[in-house]
N, C-alpha and C. Protein backbone atom coordinates (compact mmCIF):
# COMPACT_ATOMS: atom_id res chain seq x y z
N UNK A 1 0.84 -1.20 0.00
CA UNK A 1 0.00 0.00 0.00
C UNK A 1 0.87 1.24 0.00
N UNK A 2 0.36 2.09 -0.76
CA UNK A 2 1.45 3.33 -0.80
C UNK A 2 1.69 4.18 0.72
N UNK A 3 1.16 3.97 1.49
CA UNK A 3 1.15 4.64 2.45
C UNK A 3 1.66 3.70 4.02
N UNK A 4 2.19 2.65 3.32
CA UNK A 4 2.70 1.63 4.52
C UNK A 4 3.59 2.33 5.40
N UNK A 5 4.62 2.88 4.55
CA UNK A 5 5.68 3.58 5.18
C UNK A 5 5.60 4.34 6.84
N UNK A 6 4.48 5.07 6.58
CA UNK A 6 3.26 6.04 6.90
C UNK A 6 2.97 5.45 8.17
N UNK A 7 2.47 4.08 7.79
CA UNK A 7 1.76 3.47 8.64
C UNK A 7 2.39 2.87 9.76
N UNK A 8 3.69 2.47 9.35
CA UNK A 8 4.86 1.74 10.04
C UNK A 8 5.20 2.82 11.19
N UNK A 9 5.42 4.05 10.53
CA UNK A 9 5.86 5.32 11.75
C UNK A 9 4.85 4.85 12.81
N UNK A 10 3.77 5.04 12.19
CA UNK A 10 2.52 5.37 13.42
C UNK A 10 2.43 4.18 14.68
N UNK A 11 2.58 2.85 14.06
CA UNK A 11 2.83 1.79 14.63
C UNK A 11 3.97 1.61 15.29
N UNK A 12 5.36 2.25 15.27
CA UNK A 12 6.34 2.52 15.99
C UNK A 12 6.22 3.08 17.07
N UNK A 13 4.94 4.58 16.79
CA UNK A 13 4.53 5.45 17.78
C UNK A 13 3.92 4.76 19.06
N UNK A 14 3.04 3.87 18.48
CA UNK A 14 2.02 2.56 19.59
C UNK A 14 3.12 2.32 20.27
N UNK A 15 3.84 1.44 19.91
CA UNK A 15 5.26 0.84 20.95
C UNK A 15 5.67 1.46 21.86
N UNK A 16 6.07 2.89 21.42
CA UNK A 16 6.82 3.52 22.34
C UNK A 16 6.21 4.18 23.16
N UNK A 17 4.83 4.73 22.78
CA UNK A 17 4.10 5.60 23.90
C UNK A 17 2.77 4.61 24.02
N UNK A 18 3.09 3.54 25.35
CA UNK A 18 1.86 2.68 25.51
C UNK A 18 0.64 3.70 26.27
N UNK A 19 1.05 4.45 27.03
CA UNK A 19 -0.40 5.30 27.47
C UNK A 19 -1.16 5.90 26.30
N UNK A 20 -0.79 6.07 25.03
CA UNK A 20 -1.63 6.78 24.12
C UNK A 20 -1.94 5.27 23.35
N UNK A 21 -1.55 4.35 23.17
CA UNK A 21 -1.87 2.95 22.84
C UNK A 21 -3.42 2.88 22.38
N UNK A 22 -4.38 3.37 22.91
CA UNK A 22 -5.96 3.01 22.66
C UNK A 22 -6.01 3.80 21.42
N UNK A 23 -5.28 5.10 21.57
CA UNK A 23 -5.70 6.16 20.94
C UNK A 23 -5.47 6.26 19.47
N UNK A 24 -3.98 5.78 19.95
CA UNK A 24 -3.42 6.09 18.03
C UNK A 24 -3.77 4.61 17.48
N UNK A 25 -4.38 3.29 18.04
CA UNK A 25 -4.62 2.43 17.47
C UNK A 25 -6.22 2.76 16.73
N UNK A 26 -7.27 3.60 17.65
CA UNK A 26 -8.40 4.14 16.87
C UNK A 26 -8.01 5.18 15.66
N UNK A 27 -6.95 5.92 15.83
CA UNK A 27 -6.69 6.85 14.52
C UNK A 27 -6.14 5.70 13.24
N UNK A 28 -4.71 4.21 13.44
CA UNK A 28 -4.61 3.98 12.89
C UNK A 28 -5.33 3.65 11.81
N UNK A 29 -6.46 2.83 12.93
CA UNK A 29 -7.59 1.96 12.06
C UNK A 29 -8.49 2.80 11.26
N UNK A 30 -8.81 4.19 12.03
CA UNK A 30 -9.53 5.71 10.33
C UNK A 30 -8.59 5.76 9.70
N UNK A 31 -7.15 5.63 9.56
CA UNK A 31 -6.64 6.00 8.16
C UNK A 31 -6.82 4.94 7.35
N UNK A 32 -6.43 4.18 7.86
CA UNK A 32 -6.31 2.52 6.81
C UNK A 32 -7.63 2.50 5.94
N UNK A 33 -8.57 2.93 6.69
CA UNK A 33 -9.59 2.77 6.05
C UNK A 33 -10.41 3.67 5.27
N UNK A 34 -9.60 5.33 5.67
CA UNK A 34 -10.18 6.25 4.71
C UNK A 34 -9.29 6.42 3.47
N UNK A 35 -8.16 6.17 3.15
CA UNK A 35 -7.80 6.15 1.98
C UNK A 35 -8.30 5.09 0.92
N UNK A 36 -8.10 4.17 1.02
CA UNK A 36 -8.68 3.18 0.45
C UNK A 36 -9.96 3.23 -0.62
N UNK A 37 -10.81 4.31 0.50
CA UNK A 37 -12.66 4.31 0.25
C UNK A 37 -12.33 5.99 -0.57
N UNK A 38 -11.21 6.88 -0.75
CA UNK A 38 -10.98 8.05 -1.56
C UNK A 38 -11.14 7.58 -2.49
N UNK A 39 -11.36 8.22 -3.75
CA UNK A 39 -11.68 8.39 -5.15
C UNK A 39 -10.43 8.31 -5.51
N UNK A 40 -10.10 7.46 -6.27
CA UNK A 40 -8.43 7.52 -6.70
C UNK A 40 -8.44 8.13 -8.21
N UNK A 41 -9.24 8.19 -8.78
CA UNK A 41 -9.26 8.81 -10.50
C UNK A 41 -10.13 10.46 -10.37
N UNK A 42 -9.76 10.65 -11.05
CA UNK A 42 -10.33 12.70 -11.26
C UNK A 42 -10.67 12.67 -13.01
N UNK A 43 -11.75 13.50 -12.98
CA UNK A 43 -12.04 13.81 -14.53
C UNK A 43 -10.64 15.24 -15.31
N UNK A 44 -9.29 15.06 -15.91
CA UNK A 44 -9.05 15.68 -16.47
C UNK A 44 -8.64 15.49 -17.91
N UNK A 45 -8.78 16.94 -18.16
CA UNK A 45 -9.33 17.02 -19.66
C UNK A 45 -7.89 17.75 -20.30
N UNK A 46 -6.93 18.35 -19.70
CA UNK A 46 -5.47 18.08 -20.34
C UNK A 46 -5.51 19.23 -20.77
N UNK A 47 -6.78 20.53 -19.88
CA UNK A 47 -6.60 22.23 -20.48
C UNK A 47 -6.29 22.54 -18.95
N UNK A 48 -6.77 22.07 -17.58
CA UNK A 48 -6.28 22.69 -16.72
C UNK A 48 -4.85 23.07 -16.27
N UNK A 49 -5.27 23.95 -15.02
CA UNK A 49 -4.14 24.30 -14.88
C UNK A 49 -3.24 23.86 -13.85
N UNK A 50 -2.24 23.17 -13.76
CA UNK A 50 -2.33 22.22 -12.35
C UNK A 50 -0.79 22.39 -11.43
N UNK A 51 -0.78 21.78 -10.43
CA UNK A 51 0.54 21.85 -9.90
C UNK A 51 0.69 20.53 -9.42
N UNK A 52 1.78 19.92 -9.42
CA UNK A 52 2.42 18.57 -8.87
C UNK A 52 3.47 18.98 -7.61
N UNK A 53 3.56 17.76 -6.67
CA UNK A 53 4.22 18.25 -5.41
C UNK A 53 4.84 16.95 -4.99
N UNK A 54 5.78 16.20 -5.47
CA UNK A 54 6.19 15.16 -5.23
C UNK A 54 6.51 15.08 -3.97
N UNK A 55 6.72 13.59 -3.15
CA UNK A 55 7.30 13.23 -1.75
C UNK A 55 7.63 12.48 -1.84
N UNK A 56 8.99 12.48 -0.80
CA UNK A 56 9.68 10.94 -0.46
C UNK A 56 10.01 11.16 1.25
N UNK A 57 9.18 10.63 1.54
CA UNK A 57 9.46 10.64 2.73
C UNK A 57 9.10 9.00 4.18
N UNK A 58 9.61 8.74 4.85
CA UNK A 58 9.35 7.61 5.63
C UNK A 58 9.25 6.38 4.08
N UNK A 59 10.03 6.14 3.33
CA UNK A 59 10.03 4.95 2.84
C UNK A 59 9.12 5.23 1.67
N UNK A 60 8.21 6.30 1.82
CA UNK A 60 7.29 6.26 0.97
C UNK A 60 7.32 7.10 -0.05
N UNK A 61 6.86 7.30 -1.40
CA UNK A 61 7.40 8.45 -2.61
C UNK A 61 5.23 8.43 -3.34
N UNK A 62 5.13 9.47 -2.83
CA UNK A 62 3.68 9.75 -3.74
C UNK A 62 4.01 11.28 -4.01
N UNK A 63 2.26 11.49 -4.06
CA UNK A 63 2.50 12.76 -4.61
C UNK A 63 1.24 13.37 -4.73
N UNK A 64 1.11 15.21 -4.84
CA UNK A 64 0.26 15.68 -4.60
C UNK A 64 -0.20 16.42 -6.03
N UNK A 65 -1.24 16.63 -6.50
CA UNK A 65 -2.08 18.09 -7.47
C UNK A 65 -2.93 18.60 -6.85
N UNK A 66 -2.61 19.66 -7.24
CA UNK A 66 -3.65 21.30 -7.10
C UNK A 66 -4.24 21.69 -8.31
N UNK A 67 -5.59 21.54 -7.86
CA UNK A 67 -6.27 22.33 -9.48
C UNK A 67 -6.12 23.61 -9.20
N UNK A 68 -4.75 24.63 -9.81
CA UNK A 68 -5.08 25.88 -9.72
C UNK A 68 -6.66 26.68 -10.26
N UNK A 69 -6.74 26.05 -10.89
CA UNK A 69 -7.79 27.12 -11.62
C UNK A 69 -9.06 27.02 -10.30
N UNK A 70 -8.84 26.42 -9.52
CA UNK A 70 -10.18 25.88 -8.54
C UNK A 70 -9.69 27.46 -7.77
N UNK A 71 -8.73 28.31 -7.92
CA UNK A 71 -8.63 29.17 -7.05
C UNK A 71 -9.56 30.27 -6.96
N UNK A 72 -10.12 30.55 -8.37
CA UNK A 72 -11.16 31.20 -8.72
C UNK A 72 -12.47 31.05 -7.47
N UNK A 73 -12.66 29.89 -7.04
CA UNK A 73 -13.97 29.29 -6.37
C UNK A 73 -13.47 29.58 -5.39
N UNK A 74 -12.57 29.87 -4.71
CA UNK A 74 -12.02 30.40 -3.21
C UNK A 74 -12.05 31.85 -2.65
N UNK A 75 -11.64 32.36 -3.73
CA UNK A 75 -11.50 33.37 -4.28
C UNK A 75 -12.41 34.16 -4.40
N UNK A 76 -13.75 34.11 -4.20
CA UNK A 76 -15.01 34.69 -4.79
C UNK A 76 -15.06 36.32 -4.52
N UNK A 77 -15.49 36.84 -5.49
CA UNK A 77 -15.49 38.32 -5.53
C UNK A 77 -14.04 38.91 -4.81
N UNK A 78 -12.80 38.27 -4.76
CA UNK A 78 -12.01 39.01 -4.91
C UNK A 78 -11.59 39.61 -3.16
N UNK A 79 -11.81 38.50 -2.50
CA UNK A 79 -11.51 38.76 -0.59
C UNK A 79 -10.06 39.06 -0.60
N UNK A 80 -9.59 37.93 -0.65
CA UNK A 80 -8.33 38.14 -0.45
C UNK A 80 -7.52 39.01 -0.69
N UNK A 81 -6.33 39.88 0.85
CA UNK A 81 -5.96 40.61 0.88
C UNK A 81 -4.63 39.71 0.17
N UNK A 82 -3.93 40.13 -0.71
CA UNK A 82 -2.15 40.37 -0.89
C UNK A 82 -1.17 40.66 -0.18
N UNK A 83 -0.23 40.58 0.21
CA UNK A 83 0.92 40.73 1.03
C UNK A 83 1.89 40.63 0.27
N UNK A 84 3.00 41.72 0.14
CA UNK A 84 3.84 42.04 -0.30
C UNK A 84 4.97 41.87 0.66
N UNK A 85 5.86 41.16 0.12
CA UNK A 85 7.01 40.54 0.93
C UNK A 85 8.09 40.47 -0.18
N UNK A 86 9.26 40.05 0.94
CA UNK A 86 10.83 40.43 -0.30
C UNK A 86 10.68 38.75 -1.22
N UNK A 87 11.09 39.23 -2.28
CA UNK A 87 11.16 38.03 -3.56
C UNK A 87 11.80 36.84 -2.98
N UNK A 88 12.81 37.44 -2.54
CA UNK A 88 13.95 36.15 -1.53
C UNK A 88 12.60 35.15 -1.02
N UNK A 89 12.36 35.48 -0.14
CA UNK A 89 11.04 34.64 1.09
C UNK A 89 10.78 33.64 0.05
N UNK A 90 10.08 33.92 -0.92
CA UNK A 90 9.39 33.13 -2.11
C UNK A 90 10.27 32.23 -3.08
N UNK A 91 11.74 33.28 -3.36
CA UNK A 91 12.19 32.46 -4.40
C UNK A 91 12.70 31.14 -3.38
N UNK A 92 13.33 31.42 -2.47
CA UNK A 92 14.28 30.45 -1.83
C UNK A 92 12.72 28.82 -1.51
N UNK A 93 11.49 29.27 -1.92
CA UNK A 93 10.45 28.07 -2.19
C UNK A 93 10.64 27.07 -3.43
N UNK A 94 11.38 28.04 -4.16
CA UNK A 94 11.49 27.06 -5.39
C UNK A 94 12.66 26.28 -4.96
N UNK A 95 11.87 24.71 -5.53
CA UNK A 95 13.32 23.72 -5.43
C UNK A 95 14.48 23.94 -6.74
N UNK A 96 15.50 22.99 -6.25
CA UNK A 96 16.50 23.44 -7.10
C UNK A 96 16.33 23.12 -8.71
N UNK A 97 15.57 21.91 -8.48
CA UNK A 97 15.22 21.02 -9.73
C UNK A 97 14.28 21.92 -10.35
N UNK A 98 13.52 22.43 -9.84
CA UNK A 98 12.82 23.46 -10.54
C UNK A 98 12.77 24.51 -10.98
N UNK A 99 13.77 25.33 -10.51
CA UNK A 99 15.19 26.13 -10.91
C UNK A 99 15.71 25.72 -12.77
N UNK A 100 16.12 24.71 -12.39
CA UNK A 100 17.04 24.26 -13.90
C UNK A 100 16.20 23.91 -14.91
N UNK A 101 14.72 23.07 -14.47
CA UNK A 101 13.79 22.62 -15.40
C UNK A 101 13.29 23.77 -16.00
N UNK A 102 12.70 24.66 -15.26
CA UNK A 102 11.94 25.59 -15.57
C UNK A 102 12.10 26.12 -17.16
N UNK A 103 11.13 26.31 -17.53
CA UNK A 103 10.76 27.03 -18.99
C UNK A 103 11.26 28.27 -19.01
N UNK A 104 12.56 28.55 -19.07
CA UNK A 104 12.87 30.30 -18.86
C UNK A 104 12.57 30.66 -20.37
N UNK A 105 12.70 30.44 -21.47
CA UNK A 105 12.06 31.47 -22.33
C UNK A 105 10.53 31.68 -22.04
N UNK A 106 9.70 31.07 -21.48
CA UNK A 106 8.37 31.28 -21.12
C UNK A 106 8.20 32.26 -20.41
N UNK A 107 8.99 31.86 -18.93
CA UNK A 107 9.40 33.01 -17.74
C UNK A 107 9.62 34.25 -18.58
N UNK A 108 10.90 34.51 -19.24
CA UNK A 108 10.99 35.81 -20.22
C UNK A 108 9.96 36.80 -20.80
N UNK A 109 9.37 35.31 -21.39
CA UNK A 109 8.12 36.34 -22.40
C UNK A 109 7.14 36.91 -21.80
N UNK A 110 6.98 36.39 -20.35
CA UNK A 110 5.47 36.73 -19.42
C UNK A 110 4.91 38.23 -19.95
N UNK A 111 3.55 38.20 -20.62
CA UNK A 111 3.25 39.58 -20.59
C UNK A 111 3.28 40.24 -19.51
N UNK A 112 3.24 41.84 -19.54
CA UNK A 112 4.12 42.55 -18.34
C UNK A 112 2.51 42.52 -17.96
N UNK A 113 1.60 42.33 -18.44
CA UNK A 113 0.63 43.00 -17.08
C UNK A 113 0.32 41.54 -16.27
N UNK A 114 0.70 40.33 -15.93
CA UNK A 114 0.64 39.26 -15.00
C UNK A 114 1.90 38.58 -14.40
N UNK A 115 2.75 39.72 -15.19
CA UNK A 115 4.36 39.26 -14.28
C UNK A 115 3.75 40.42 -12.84
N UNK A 116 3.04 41.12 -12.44
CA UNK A 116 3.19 41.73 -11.01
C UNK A 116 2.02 40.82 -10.32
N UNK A 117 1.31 39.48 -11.02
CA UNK A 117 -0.08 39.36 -10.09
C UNK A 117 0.68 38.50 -8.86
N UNK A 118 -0.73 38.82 -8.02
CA UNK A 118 -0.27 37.70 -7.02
C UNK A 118 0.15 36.51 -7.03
N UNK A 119 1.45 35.68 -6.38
CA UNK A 119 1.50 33.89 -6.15
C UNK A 119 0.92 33.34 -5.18
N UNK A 120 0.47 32.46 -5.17
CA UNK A 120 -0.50 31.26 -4.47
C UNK A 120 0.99 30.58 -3.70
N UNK A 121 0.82 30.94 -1.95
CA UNK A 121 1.61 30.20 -1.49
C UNK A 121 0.55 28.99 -0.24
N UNK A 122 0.80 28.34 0.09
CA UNK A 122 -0.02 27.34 0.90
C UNK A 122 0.78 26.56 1.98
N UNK A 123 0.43 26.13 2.96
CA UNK A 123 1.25 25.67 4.55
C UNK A 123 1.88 24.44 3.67
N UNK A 124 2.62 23.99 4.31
CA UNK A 124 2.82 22.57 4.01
C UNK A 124 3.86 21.81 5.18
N UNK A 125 4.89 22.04 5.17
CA UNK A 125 5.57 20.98 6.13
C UNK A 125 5.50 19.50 6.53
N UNK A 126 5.94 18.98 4.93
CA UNK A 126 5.84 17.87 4.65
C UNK A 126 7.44 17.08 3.94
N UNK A 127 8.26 18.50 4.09
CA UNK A 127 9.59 18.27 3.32
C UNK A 127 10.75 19.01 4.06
N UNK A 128 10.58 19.32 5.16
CA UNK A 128 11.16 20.78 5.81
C UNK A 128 10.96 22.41 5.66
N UNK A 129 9.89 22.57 4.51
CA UNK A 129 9.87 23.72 4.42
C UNK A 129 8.34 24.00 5.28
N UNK A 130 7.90 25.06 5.76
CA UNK A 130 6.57 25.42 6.07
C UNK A 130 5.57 26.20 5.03
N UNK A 131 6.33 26.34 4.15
CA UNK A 131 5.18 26.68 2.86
C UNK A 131 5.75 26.00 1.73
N UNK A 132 4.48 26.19 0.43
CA UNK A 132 4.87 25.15 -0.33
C UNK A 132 4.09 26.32 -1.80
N UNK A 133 4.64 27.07 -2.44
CA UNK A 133 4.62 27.56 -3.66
C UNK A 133 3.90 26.62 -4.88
N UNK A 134 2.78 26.80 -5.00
CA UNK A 134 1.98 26.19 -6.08
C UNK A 134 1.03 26.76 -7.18
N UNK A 135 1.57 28.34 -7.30
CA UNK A 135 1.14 28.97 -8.57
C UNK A 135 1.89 30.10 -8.69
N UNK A 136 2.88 30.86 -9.86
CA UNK A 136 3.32 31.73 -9.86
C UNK A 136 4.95 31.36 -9.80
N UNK A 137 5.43 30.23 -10.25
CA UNK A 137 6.56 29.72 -10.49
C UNK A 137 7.88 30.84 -11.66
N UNK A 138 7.09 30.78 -12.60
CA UNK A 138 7.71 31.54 -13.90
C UNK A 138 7.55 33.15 -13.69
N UNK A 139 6.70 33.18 -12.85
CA UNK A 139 6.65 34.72 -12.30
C UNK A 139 7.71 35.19 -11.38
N UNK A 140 8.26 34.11 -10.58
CA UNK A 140 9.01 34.56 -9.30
C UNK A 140 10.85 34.48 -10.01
N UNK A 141 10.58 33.28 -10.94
CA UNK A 141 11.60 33.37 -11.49
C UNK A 141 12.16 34.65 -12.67
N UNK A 142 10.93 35.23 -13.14
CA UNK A 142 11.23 36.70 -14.31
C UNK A 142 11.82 37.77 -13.30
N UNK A 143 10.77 38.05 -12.07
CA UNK A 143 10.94 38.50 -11.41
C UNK A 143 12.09 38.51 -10.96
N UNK A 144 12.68 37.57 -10.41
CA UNK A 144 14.30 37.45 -10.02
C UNK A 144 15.15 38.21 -10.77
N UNK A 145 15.26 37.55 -11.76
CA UNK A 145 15.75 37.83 -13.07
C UNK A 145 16.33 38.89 -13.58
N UNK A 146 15.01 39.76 -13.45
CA UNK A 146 15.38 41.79 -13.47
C UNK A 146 15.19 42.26 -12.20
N UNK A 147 15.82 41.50 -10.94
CA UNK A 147 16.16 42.43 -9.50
C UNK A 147 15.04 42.53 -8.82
N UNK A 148 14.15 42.71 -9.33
CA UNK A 148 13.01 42.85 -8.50
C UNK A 148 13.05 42.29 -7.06
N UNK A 149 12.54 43.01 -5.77
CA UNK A 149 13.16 43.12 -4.17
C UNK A 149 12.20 42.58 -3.75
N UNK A 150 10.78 42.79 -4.25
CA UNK A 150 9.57 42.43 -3.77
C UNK A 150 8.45 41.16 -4.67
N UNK A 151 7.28 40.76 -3.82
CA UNK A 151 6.48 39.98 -4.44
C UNK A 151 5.07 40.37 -4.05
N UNK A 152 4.25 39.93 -4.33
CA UNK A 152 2.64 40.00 -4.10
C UNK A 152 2.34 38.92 -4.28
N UNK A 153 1.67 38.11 -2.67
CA UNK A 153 1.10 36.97 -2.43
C UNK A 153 0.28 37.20 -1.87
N UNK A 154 -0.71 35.28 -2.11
CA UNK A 154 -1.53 35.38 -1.31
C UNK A 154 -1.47 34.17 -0.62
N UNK A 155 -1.47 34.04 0.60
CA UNK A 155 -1.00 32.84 1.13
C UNK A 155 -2.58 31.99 1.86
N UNK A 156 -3.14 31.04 1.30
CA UNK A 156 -4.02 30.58 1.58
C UNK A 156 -3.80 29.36 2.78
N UNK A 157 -4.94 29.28 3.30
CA UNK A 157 -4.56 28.42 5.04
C UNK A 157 -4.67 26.80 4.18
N UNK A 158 -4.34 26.31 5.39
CA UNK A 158 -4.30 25.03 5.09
C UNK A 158 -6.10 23.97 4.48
N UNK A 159 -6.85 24.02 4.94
CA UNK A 159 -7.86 23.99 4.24
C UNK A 159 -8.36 24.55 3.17
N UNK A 160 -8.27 25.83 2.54
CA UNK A 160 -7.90 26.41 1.44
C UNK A 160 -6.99 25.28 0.54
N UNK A 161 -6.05 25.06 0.62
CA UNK A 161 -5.17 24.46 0.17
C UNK A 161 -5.95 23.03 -0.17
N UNK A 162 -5.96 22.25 0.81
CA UNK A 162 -7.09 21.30 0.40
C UNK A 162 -8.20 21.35 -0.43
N UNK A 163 -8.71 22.47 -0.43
CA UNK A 163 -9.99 22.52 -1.03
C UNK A 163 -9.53 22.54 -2.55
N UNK A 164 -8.38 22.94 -2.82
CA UNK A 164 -7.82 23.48 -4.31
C UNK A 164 -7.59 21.96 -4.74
N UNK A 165 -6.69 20.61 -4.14
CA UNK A 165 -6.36 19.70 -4.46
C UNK A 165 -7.12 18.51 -5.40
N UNK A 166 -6.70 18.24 -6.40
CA UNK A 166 -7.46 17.58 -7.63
C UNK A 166 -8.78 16.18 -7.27
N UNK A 167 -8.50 15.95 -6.30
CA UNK A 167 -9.27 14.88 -5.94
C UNK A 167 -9.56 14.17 -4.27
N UNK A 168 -10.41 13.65 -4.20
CA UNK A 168 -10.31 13.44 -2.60
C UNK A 168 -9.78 12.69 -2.46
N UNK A 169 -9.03 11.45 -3.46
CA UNK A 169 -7.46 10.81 -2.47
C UNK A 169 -6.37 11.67 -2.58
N UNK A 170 -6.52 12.86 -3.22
CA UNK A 170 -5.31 13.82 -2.47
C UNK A 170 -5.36 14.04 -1.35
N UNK A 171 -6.76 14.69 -1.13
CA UNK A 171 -7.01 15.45 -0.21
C UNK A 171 -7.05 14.88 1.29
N UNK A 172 -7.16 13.37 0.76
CA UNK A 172 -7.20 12.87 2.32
C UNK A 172 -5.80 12.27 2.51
N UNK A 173 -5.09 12.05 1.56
CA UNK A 173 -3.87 11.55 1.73
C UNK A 173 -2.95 12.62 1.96
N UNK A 174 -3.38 14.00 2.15
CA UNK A 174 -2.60 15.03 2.47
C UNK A 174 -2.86 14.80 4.27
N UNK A 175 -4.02 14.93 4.69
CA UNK A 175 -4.85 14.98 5.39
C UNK A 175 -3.60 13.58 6.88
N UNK A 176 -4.01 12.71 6.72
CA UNK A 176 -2.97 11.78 6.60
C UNK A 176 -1.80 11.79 7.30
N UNK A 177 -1.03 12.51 5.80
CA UNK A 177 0.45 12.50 6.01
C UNK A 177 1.01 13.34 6.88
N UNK A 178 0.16 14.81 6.83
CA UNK A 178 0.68 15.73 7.67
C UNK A 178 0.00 15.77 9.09
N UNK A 179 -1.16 14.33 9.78
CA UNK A 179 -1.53 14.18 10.73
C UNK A 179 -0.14 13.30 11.27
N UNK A 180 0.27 12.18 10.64
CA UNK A 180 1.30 11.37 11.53
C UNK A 180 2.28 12.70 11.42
N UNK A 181 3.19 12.95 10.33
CA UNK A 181 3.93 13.94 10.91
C UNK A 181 3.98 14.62 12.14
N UNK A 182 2.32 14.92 12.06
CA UNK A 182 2.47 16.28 13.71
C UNK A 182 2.29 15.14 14.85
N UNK A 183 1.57 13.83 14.67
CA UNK A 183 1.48 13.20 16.11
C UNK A 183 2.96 12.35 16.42
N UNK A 184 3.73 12.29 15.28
CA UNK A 184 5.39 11.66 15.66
C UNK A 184 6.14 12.74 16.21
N UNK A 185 6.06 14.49 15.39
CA UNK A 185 6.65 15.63 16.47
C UNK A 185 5.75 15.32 18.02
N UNK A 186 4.67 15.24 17.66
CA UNK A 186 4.01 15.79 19.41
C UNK A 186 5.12 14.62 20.09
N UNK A 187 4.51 13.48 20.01
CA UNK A 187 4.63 12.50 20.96
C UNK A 187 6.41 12.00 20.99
N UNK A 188 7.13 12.98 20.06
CA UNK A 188 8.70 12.99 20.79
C UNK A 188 8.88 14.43 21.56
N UNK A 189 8.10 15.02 21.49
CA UNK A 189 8.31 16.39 22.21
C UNK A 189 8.78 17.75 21.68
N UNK A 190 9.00 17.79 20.34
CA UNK A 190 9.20 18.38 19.32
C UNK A 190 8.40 19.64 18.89
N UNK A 191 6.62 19.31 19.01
CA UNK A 191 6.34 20.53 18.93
C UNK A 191 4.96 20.57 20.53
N UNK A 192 4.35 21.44 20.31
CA UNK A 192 3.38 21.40 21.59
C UNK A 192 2.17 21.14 21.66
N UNK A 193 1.70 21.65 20.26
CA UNK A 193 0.12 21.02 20.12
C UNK A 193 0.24 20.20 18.81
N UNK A 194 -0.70 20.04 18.92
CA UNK A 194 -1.14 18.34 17.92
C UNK A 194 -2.28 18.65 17.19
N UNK A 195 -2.91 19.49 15.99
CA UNK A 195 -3.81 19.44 15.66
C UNK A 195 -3.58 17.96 14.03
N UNK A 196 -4.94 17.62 14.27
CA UNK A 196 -4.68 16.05 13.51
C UNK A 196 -5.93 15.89 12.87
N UNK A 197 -6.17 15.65 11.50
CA UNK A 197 -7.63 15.05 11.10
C UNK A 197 -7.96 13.99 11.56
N UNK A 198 -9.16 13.37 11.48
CA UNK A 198 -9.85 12.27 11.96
C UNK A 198 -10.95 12.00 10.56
N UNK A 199 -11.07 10.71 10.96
CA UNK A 199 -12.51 10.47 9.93
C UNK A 199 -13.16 9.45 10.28
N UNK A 200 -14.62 10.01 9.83
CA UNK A 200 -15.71 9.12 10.05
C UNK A 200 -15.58 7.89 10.07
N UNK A 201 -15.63 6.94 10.39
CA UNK A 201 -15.45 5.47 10.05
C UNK A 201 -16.28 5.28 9.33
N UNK A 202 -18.02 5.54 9.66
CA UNK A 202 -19.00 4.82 8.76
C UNK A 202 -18.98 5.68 7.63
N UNK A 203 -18.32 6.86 7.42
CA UNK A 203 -18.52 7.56 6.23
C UNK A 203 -16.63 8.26 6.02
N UNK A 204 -16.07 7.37 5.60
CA UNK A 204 -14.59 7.88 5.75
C UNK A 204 -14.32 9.14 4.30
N UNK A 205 -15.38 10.12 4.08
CA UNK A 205 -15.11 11.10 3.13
C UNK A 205 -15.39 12.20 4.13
N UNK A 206 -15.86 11.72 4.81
CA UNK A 206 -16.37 12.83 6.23
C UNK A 206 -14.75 13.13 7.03
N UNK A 207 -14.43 14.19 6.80
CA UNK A 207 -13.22 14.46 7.72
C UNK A 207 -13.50 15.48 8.99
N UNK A 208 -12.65 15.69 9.79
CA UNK A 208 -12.90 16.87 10.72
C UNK A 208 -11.65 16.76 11.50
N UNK A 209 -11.15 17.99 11.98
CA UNK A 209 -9.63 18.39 12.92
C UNK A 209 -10.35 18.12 14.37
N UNK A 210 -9.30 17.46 14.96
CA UNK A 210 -8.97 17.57 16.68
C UNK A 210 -7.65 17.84 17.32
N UNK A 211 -7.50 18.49 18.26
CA UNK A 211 -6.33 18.50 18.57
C UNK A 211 -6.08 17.62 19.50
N UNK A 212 -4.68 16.46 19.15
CA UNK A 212 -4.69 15.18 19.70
C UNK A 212 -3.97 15.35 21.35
N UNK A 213 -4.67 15.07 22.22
CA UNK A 213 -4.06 15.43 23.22
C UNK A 213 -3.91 13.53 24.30
């Protein structure tokens, strides 16, 4: 199963912290069983606009999409405030590989009136970084390019972020990954609170946050 890796941490976790033993054996048994029951196929049609977010982490190598264009539906009438911050913050998001791949005659040509729009940044901390850049790639890189000191973002929360993701076995396999993450920091002492999804058993598309205490 792609997510054994995953699963193995969590089951390491049982061992070592027997007083939480009841607990993370009821969370094991909602994950096992809400991925599985996710939608693993999505209708695309090969015009959207999308982002990929590879992982390798605990043994395991999957991977994430974002339907950018879903940003529109978040977005409605135009809420979101912008934040202008130094280019650095943002560029140092791009990986290196994405650096060298990148389409720079594309980057180049950007018409000038959407080289200043806002980038789509989103939480993540799933790789060491705490944000994770998933629209506005070729922008940050033009930008670089001719000096430019500053950027215009919009940094959407972590459910936001979810809501953008191509399908609900993303979304729960995000859901997931970055729950063991935070309950392997809590329960070595690493960070202080524990917020963690959960899911329905009898309806495992049903999600909801607790903080695992």
């Amino acid at each position: 199963m792609i997510v054994r890796g995953y699963f193995r941490v969590l089951a390491n976790l049982m061992v070592q912290f027997n007083a939480h033993n009841n607990k993370l054996q009821a969370i094991f048994d909602e994950y096992q069983a809400a991925l599985p029951k996710s939608s693993s196929t999505y209708i695309y049609s090969g015009t959207l606009e999308t982002f990929r977010q590879d992982l390798i982490k605990h043994e395991v190598n999957v991977y994430f999409v974002w339907n950018i264009d879903q940003w529109s539906n978040i977005n409605t009438n135009g809420q979101f405030v912008e934040e202008e911050v130094p280019l650095g913050s943002i560029y140092s998001l791009l990986p290196l590989g994405t650096i060298q791949n990148i389409d720079q005659q594309k980057a180049l040509n950007l018409p000038g009136n959407i080289i200043d729009d806002p980038v789509l940044v989103v939480p993540w901390g799933l790789n060491g970084n705490s944000h994770l850049l998933i629209d506005g790639h070729h922008r940050i890189f033009r930008k670089n390019h001719r000096g430019d000191t500053d950027v215009k973002v919009h940094y959407l929360t972590e459910d936001q972020s979810i809501q953008m993701m191509m399908s609900e076995r993303y979304k729960n396999l995000y859901r997931i990954f970055i729950s063991i993450t935070r309950l392997h920091d809590y329960l070595n002492g690493t960070r202080n609170d524990c917020p963690i999804y959960r899911f329905n058993q009898g309806n495992p598309s049903k999600s909801y946050k607790q903080n695992y205490k």
